[in-house]
PDB file of N, CA and C in Angstrom:
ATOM      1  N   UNK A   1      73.939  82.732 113.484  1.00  0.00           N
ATOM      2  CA  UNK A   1      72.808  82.925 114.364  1.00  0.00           C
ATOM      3  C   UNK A   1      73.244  83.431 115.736  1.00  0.00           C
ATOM      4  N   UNK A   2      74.135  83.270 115.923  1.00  0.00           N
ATOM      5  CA  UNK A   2      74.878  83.359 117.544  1.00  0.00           C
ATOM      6  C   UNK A   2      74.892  85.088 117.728  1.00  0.00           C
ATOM      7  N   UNK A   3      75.338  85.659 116.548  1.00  0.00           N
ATOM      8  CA  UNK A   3      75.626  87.277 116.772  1.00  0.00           C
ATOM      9  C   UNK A   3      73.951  87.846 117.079  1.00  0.00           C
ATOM     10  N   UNK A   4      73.267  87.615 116.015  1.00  0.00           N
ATOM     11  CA  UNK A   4      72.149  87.826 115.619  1.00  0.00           C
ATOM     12  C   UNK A   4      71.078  87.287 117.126  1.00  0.00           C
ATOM     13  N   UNK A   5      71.342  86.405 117.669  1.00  0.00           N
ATOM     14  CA  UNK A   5      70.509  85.808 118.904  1.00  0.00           C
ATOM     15  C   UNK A   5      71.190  86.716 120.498  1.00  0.00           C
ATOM     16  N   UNK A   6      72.176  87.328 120.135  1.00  0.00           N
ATOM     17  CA  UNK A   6      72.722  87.521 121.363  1.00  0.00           C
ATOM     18  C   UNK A   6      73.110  89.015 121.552  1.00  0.00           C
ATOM     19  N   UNK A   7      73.160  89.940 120.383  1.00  0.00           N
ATOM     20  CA  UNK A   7      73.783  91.283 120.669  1.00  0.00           C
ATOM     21  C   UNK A   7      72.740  92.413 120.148  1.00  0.00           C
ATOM     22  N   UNK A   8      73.112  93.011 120.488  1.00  0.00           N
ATOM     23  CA  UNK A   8      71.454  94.575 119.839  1.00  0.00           C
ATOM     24  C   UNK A   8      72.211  94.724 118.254  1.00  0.00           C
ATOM     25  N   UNK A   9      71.186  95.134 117.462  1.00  0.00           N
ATOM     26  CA  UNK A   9      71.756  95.784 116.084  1.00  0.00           C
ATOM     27  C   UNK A   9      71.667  97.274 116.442  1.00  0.00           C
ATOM     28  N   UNK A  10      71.747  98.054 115.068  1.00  0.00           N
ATOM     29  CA  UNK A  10      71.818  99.243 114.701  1.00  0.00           C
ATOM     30  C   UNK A  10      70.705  98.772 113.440  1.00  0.00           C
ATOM     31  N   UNK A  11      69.653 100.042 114.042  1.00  0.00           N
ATOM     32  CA  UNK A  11      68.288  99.821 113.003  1.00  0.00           C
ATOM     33  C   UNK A  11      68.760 101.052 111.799  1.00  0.00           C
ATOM     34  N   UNK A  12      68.324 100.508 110.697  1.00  0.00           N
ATOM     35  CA  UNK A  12      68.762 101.570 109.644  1.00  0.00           C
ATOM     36  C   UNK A  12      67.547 102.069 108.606  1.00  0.00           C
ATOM     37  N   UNK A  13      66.881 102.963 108.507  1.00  0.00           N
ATOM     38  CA  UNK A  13      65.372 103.129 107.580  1.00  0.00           C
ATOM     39  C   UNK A  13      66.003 103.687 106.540  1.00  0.00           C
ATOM     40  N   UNK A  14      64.709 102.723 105.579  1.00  0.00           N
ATOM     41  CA  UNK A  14      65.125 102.658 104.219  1.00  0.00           C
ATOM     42  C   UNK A  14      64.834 103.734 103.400  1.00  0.00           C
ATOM     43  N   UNK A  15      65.528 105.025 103.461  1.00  0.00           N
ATOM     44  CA  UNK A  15      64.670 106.642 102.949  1.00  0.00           C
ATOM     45  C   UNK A  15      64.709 106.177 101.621  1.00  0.00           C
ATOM     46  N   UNK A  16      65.545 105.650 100.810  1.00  0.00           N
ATOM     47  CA  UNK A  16      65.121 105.422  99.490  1.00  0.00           C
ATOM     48  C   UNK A  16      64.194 104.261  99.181  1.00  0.00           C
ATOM     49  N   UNK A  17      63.947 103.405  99.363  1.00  0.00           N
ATOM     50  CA  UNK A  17      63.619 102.161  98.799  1.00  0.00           C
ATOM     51  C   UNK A  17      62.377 101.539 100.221  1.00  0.00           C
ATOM     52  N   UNK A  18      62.621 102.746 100.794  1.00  0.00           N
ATOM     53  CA  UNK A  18      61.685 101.869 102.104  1.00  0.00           C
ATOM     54  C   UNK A  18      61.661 100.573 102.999  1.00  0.00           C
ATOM     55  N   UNK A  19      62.662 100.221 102.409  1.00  0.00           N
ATOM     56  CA  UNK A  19      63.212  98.805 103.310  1.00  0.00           C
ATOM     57  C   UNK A  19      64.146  99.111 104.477  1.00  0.00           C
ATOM     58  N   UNK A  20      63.493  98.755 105.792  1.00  0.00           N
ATOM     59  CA  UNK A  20      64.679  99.052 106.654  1.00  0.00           C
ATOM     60  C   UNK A  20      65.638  97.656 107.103  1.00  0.00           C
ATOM     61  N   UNK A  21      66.562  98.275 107.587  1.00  0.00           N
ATOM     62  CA  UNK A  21      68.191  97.030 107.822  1.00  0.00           C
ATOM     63  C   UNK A  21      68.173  96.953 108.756  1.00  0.00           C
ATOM     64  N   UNK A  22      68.577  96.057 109.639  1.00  0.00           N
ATOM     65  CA  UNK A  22      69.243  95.548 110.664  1.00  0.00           C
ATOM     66  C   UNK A  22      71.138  95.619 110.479  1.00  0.00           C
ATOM     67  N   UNK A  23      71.339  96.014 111.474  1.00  0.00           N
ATOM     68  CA  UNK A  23      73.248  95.797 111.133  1.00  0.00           C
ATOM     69  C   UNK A  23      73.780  95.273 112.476  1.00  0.00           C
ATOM     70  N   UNK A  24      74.781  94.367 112.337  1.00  0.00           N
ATOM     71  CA  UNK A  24      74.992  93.780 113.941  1.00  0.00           C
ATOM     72  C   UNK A  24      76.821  93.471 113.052  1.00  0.00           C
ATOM     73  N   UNK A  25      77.459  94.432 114.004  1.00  0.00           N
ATOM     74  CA  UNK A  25      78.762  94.272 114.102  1.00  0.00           C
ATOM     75  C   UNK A  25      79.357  93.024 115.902  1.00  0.00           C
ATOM     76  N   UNK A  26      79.104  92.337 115.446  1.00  0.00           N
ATOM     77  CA  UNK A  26      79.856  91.962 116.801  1.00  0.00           C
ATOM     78  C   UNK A  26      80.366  90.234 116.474  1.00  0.00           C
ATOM     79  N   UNK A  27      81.189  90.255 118.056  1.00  0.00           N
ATOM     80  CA  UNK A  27      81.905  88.484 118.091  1.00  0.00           C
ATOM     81  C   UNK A  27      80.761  87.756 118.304  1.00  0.00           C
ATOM     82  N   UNK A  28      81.582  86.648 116.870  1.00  0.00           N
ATOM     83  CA  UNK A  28      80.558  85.603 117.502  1.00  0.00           C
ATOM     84  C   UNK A  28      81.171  84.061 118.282  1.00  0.00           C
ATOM     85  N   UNK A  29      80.840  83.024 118.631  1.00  0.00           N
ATOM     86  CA  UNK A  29      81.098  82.206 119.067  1.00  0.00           C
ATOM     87  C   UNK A  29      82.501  81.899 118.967  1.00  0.00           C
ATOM     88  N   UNK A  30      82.901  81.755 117.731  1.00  0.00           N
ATOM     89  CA  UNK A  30      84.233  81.501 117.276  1.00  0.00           C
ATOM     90  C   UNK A  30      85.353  82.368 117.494  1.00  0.00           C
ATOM     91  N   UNK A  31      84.907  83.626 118.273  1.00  0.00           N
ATOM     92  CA  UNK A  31      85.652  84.814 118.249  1.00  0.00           C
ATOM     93  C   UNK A  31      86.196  85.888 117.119  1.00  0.00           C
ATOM     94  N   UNK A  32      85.591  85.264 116.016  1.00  0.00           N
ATOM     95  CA  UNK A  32      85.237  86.465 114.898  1.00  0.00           C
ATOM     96  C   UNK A  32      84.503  87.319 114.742  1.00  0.00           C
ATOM     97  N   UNK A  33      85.179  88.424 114.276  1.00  0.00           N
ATOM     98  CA  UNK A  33      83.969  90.008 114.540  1.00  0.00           C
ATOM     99  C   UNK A  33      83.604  89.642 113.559  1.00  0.00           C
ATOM    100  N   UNK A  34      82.363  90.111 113.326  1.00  0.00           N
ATOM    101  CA  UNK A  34      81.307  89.313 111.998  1.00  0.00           C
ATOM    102  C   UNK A  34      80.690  90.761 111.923  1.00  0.00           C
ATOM    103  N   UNK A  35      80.372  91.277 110.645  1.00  0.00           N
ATOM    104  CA  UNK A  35      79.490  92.045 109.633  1.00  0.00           C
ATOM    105  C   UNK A  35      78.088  91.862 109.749  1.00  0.00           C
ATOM    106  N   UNK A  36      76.898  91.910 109.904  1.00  0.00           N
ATOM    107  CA  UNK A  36      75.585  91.067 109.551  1.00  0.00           C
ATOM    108  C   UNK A  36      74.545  91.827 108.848  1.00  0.00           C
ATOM    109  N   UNK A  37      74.390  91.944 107.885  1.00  0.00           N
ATOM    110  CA  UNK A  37      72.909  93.399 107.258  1.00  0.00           C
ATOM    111  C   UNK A  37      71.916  92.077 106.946  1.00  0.00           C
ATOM    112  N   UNK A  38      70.978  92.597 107.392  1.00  0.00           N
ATOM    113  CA  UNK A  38      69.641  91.969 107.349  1.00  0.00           C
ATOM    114  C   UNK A  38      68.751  92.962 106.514  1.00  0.00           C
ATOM    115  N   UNK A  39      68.002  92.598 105.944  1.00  0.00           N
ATOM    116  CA  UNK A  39      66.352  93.170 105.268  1.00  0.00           C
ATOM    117  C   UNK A  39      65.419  93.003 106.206  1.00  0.00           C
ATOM    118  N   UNK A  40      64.396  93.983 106.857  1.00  0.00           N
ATOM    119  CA  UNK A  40      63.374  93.616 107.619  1.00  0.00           C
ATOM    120  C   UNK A  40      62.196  93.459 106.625  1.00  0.00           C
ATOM    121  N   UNK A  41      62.020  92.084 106.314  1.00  0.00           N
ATOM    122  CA  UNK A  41      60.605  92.020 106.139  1.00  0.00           C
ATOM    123  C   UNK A  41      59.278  91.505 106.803  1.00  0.00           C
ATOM    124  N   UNK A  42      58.011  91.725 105.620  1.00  0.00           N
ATOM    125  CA  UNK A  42      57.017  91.396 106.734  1.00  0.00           C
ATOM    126  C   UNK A  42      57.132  90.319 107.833  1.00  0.00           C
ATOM    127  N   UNK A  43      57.487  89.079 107.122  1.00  0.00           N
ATOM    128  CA  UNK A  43      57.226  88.009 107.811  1.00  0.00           C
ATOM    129  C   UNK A  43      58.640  87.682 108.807  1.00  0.00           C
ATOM    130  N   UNK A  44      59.847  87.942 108.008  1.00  0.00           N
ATOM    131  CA  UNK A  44      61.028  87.310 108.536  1.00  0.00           C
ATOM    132  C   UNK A  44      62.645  88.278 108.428  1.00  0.00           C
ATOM    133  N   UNK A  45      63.316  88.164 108.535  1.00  0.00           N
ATOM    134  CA  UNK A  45      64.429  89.051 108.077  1.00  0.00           C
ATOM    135  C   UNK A  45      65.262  88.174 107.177  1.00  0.00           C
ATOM    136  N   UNK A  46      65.407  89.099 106.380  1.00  0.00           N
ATOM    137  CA  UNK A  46      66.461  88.404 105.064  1.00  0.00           C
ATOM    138  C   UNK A  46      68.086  88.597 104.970  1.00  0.00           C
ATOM    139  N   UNK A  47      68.975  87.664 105.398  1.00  0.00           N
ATOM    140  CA  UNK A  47      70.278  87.808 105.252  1.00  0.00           C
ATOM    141  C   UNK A  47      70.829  88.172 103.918  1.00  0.00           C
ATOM    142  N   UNK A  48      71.563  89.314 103.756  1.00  0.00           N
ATOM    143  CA  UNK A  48      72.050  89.816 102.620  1.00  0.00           C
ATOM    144  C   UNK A  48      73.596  90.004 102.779  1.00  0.00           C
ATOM    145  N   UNK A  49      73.829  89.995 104.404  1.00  0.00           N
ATOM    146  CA  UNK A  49      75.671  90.063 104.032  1.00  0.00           C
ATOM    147  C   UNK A  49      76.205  89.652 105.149  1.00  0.00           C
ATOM    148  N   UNK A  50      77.151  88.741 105.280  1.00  0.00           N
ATOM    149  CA  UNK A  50      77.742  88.350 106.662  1.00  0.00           C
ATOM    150  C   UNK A  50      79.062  88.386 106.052  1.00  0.00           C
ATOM    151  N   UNK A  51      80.290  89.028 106.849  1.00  0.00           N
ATOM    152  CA  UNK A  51      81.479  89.451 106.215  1.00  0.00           C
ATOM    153  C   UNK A  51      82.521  89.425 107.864  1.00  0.00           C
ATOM    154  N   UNK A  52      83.769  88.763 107.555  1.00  0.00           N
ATOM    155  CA  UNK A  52      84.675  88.767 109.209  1.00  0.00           C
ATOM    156  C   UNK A  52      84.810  90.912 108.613  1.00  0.00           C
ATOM    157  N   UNK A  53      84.823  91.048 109.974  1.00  0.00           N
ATOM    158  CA  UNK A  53      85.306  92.471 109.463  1.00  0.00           C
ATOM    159  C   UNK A  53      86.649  93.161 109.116  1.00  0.00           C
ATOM    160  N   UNK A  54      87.577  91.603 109.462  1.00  0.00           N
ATOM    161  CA  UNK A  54      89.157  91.360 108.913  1.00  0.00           C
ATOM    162  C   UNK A  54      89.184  91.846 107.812  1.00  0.00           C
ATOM    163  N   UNK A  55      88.097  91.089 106.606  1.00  0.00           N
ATOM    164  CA  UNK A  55      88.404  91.081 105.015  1.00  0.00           C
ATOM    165  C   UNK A  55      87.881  92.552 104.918  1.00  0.00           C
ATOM    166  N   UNK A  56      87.175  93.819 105.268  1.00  0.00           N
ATOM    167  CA  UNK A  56      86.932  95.008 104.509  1.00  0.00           C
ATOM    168  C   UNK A  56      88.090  95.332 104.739  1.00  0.00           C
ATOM    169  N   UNK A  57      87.843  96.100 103.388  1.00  0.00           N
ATOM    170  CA  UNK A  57      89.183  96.439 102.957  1.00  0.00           C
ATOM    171  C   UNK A  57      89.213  98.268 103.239  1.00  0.00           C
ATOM    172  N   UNK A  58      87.861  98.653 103.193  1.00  0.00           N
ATOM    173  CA  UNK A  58      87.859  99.698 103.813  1.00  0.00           C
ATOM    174  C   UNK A  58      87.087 100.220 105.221  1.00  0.00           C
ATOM    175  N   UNK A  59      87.150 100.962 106.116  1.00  0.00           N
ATOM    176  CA  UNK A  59      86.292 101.267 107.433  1.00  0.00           C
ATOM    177  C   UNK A  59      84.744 101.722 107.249  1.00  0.00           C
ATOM    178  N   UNK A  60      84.041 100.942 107.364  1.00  0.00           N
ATOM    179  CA  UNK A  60      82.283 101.232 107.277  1.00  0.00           C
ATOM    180  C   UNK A  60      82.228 101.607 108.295  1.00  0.00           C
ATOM    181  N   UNK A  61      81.320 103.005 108.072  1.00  0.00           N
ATOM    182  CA  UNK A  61      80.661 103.862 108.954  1.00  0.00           C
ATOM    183  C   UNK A  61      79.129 103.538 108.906  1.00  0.00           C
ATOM    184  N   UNK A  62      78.387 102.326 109.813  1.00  0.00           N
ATOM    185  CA  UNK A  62      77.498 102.700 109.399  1.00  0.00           C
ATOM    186  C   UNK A  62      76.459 103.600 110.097  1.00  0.00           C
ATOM    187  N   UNK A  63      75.992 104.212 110.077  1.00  0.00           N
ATOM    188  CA  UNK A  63      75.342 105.639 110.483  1.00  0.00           C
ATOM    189  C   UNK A  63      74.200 105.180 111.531  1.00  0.00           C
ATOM    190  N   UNK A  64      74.770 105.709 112.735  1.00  0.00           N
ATOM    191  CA  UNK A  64      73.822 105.551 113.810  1.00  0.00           C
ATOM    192  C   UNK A  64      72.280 106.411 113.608  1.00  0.00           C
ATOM    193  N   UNK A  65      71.162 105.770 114.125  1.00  0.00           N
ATOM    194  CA  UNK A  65      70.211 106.047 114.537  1.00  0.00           C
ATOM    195  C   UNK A  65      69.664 106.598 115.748  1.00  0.00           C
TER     196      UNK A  65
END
């Protein structure tokens, strides 16, 4: 909650599927860079991935808006 309460995302629209993302690369409390993709839905946002960005194993680009 700490990343998510405290830093801007990167908004992402959903051209296929119509669902748009939330993405929030940043430190959180603990001083781990944290991953975060969210689902925007109607009511609430849905957590789908929280990842240290230590463990990718490869460099995500994810595509600015």
């Amino acid at each position: 909650m700490y990343v998510i309460e405290n830093f801007p995302f990167t908004l992402i629209d959903g051209e296929e599927d119509g669902k748009t993302q939330r993405i929030w690369v940043a430190i959180d409390d603990r001083g781990l860079e944290l991953e975060i993709v969210a689902v925007v839905l109607e009511d609430y946002l849905l957590i789908t991935h929280v990842m240290p960005t230590d463990l990718r194993r490869g460099k995500k680009k994810w595509p600015q808006k």
